[in-house]
N, C-alpha and C. Protein backbone atom coordinates (compact mmCIF):
# COMPACT_ATOMS: atom_id res chain seq x y z
N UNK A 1 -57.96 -20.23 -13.98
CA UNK A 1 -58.46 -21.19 -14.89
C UNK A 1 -57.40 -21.47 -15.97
N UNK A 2 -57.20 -22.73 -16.51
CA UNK A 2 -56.26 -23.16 -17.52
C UNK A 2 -56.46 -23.21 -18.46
N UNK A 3 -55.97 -22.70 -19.43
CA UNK A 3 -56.79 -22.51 -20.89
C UNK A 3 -55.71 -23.53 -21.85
N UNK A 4 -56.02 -23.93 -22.40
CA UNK A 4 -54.73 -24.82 -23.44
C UNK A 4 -55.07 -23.98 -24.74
N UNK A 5 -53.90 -23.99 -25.18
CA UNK A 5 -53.94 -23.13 -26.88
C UNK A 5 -53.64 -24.05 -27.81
N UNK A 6 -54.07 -24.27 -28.63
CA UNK A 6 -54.42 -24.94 -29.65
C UNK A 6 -54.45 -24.74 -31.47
N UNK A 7 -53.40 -24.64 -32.12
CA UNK A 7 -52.91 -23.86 -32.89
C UNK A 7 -54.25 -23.96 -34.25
N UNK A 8 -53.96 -23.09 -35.17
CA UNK A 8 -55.18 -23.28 -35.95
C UNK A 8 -55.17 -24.23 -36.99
N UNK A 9 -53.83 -25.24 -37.40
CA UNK A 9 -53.96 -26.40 -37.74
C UNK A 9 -54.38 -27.34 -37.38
N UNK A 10 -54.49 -27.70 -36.31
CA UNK A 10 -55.11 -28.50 -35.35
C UNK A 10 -56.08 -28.28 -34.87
N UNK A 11 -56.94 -27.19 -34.72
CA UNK A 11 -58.14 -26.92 -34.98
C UNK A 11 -58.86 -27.41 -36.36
N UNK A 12 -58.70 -27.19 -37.42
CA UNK A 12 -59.45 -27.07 -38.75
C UNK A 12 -58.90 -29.16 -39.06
N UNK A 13 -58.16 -29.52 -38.72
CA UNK A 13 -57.97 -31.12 -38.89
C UNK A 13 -58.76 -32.26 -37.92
N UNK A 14 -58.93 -31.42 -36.44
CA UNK A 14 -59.58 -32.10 -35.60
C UNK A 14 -58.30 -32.96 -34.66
N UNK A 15 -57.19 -32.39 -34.50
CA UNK A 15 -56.06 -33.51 -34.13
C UNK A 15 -55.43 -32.46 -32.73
N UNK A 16 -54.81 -32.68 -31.82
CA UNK A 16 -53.96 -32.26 -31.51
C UNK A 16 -52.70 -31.69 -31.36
N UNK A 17 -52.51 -30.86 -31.26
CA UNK A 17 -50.66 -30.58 -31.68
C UNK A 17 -49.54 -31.38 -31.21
N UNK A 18 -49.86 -31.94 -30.27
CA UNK A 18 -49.05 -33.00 -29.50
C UNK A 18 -49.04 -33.68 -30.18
N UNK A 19 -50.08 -34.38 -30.96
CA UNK A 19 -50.29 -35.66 -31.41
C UNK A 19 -49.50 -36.08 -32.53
N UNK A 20 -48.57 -37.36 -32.11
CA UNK A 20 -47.12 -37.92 -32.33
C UNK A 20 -47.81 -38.56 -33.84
N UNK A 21 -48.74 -39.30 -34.11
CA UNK A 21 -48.97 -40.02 -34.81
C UNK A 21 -50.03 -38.69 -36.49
N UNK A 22 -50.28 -37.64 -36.17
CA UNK A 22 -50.64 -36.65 -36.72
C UNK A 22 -50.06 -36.26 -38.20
N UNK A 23 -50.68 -36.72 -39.09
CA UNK A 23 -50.07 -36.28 -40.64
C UNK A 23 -49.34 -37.91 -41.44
N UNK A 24 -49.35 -38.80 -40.69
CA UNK A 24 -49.17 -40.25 -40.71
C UNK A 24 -50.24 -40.84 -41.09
N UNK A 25 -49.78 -41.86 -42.51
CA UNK A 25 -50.49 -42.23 -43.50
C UNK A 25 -50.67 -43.77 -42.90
N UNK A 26 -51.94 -44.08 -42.41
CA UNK A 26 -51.97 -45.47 -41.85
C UNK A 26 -53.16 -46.18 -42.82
N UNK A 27 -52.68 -47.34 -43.16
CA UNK A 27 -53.30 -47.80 -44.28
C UNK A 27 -54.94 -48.63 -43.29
N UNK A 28 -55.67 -49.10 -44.26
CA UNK A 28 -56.79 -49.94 -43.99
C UNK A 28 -56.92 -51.00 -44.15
N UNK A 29 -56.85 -51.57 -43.25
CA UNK A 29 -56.64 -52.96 -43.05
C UNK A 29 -57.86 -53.67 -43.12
N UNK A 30 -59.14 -53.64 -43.36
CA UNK A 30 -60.19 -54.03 -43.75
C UNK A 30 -60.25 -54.37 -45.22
N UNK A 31 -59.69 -53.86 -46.12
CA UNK A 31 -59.44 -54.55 -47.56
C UNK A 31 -58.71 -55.79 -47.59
N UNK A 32 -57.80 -55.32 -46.27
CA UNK A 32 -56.17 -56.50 -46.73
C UNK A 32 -57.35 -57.86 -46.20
N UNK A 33 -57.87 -57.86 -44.94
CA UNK A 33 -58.39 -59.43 -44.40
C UNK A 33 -59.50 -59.59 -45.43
N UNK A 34 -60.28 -58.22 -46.16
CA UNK A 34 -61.07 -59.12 -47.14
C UNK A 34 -60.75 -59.95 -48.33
N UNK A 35 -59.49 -59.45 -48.60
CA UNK A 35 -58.63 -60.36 -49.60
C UNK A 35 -58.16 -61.89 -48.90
N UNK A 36 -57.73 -61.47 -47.94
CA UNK A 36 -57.33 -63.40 -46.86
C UNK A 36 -57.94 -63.93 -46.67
N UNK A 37 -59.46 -63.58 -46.47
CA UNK A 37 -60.62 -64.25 -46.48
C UNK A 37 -61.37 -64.72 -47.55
N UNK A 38 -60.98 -64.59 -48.42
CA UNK A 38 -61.68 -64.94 -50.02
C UNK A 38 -60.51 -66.42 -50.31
N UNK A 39 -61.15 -67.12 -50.79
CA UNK A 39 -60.62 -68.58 -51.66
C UNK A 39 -60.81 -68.69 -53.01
N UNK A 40 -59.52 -68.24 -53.70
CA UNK A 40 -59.49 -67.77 -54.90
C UNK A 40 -59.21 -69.28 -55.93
N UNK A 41 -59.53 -69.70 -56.89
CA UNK A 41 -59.33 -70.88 -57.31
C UNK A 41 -58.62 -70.59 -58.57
N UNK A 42 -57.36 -70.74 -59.02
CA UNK A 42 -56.62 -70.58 -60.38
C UNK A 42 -56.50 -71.74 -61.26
N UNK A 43 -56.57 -71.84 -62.71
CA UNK A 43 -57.16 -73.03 -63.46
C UNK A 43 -56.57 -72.63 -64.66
N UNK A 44 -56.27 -73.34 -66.20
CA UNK A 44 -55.90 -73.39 -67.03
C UNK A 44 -56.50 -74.12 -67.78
N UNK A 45 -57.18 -73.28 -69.02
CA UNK A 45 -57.88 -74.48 -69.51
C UNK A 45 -58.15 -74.41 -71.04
N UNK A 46 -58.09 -75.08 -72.03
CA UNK A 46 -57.90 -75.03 -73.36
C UNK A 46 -58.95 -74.53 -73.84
N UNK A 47 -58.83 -73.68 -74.90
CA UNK A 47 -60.56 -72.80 -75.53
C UNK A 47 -60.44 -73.20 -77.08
N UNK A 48 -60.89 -72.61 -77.76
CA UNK A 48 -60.72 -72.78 -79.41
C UNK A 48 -59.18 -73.08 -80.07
N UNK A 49 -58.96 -73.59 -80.95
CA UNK A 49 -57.80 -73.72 -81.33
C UNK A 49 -56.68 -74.31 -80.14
N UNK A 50 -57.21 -75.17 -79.07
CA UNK A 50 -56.35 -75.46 -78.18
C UNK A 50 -55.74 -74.62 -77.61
N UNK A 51 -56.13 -72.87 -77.62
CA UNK A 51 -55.78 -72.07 -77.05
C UNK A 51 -56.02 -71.66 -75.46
N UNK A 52 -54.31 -71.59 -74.87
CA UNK A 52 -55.02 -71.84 -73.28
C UNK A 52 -55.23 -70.19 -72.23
N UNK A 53 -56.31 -70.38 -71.71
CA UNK A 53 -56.85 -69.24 -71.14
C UNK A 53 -56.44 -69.55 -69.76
N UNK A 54 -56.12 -68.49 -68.57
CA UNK A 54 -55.89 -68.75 -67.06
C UNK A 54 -57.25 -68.46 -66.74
N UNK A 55 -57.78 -68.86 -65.85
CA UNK A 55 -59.05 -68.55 -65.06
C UNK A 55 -58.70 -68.41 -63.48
N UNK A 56 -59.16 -67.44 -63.38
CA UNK A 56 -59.11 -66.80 -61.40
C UNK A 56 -60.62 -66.76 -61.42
N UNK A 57 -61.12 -67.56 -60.21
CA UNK A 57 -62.07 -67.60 -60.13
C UNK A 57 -62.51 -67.64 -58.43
N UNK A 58 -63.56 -67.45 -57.85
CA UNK A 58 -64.12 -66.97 -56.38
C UNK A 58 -63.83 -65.54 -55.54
N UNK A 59 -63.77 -64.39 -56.38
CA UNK A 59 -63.80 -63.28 -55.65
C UNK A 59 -65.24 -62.85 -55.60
N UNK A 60 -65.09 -61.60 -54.38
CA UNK A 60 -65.89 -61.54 -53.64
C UNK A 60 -66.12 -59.95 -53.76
N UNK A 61 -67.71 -59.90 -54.77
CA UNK A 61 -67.69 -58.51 -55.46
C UNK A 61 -67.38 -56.95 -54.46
N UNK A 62 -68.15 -57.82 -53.30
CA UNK A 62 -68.04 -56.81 -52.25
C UNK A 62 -67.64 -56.16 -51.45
N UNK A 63 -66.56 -57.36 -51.84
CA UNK A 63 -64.64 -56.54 -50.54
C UNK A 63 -63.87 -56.24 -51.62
N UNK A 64 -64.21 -56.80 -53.15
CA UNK A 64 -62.88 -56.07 -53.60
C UNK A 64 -63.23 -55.40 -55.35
N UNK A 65 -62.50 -54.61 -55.69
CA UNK A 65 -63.37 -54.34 -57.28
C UNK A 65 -62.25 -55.39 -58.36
N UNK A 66 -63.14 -56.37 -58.53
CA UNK A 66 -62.86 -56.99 -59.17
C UNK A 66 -61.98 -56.93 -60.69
N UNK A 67 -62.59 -55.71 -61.52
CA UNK A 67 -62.09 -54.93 -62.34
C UNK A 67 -60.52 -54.41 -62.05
N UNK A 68 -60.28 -54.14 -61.07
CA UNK A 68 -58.73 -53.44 -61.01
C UNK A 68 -58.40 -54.78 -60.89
N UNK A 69 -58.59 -55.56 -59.96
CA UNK A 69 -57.54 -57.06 -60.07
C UNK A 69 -57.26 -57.28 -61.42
N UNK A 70 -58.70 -57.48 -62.14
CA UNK A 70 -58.36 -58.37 -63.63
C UNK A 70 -57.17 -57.18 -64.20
N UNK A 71 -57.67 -56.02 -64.65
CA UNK A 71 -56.15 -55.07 -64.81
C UNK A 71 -55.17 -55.21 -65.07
N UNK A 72 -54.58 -55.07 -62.99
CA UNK A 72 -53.62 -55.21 -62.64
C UNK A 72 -52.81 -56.82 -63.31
N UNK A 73 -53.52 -57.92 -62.68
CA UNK A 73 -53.20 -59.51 -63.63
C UNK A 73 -52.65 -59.16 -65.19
N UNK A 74 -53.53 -58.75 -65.82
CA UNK A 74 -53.51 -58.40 -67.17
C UNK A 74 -52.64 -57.76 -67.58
N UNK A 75 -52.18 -56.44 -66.72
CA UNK A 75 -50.91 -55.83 -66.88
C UNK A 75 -49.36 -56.72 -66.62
N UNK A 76 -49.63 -57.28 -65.30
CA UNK A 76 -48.58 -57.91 -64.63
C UNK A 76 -48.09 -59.28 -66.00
N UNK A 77 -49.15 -59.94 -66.41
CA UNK A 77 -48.81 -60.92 -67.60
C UNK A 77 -48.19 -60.21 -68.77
N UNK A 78 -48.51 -59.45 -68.59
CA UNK A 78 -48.35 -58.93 -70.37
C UNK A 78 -48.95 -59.55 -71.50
N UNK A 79 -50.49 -59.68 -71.02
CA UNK A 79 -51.65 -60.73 -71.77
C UNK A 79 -53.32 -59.75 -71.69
N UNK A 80 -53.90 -60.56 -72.73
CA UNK A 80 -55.32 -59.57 -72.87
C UNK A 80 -56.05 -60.68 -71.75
N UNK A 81 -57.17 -60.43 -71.49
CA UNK A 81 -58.11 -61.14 -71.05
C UNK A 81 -59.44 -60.16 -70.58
N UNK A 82 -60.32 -60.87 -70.26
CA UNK A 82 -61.52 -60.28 -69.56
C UNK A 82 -62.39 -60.27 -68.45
N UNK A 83 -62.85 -59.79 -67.67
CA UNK A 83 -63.55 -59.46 -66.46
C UNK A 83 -64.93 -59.85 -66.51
N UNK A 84 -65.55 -61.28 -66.23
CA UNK A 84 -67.19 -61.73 -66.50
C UNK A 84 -67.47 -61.79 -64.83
N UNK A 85 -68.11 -60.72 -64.21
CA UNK A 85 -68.71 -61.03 -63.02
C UNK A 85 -67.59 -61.34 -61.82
N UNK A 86 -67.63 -61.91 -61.33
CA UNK A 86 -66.61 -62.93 -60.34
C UNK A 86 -65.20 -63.43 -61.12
N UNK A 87 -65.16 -63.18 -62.39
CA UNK A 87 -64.28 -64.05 -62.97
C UNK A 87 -63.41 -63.65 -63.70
N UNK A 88 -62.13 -63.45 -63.68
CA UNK A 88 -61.15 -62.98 -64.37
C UNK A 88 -60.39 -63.83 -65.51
N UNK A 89 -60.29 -63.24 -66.68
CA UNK A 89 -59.72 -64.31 -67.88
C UNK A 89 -58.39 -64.28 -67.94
N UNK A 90 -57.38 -64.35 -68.38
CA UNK A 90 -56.04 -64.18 -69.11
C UNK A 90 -55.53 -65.24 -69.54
N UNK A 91 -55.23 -64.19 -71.37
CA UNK A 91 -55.23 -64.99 -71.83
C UNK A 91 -53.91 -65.61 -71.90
N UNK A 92 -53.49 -66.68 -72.21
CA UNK A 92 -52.58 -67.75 -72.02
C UNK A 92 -52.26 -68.66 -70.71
N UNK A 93 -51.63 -69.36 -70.64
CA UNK A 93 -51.12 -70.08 -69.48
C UNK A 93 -50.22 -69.33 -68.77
N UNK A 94 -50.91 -69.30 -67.35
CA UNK A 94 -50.17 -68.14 -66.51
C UNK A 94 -50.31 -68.11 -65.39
N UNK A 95 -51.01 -69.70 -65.07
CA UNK A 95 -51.10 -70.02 -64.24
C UNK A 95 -50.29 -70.28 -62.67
N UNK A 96 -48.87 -70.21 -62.46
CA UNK A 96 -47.98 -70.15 -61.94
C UNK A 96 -47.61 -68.88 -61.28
N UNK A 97 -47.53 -67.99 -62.19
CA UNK A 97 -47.60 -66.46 -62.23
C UNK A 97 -48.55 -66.17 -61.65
N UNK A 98 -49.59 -65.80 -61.91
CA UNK A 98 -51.18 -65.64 -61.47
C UNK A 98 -51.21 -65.96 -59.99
N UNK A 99 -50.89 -67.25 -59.62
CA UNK A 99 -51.10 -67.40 -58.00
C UNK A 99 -50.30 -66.43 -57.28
N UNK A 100 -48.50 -66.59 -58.32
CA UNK A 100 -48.25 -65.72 -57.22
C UNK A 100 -48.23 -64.84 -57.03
N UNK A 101 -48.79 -63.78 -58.37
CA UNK A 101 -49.25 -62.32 -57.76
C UNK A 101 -50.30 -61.86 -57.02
N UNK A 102 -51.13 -62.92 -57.23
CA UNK A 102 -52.44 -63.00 -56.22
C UNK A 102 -51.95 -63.25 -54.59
N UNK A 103 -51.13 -63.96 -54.51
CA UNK A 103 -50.64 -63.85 -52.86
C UNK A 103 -49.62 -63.14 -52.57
N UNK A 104 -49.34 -62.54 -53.58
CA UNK A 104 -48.40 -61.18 -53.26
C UNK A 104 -49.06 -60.11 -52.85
N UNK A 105 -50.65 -60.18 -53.38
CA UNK A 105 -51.82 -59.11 -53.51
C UNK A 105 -52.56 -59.08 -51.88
N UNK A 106 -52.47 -60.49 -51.56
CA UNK A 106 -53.00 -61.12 -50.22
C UNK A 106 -54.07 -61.71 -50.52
N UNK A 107 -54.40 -62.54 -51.59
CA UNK A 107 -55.06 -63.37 -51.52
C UNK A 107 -54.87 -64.49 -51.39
N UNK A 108 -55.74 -65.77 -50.77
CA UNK A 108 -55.36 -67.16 -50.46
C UNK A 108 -56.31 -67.66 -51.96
N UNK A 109 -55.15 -68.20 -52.00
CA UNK A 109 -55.33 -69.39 -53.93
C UNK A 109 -55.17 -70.77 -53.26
N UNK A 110 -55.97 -71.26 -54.03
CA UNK A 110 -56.03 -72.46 -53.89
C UNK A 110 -55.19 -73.26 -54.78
């Protein structure tokens, strides 16, 4: 009878010892198409004092946390803004910028 031995790392991980692809960090690709699949709409638009705010608007609470985007945006500008629901603020005109870190991110902007 053939017994295969099976070391006790590969026991307690559930993997094989053979197995070429084993300890390899493979990302999830179910976030990335929920971002390609969302139609993000970017806008500029004057508030008090003719002061202009960027607006990102049509994400999709459920594929992505909305909160780290606004963040990340917020960081990437070097601007304040705020997170209402679906809707990300920042403040100034940044509009240019904004798209293209958003499709750097993998989202489709309109």
């Amino acid at each position: 009878m053939f017994r295969r031995f099976i070391s006790d790392a590969a026991l307690c991980c559930g993997v094989a010892e053979d197995d070429p692809f084993a300890g390899l960090d493979v990302p999830d690709f179910g976030e990335d198409l929920a971002r390609a699949e969302q139609q993000l709409t970017v806008r500029v638009e004057r508030r008090t004092y003719n002061k202009p705010v960027t607006i990102v608007e049509g994400f999709d609470p459920d594929a992505v946390d909305v909160q780290e985007i606004g963040t990340k945006l917020k960081k990437k500008m070097g601007a304040g803004g705020t997170v209402k629901d679906t809707v990300v603020e920042v403040q100034g005109d940044h509009e240019d910028r904004v798209r293209a870190f958003l499709e750097e991110l993998g989202f489709n902007v309109e």
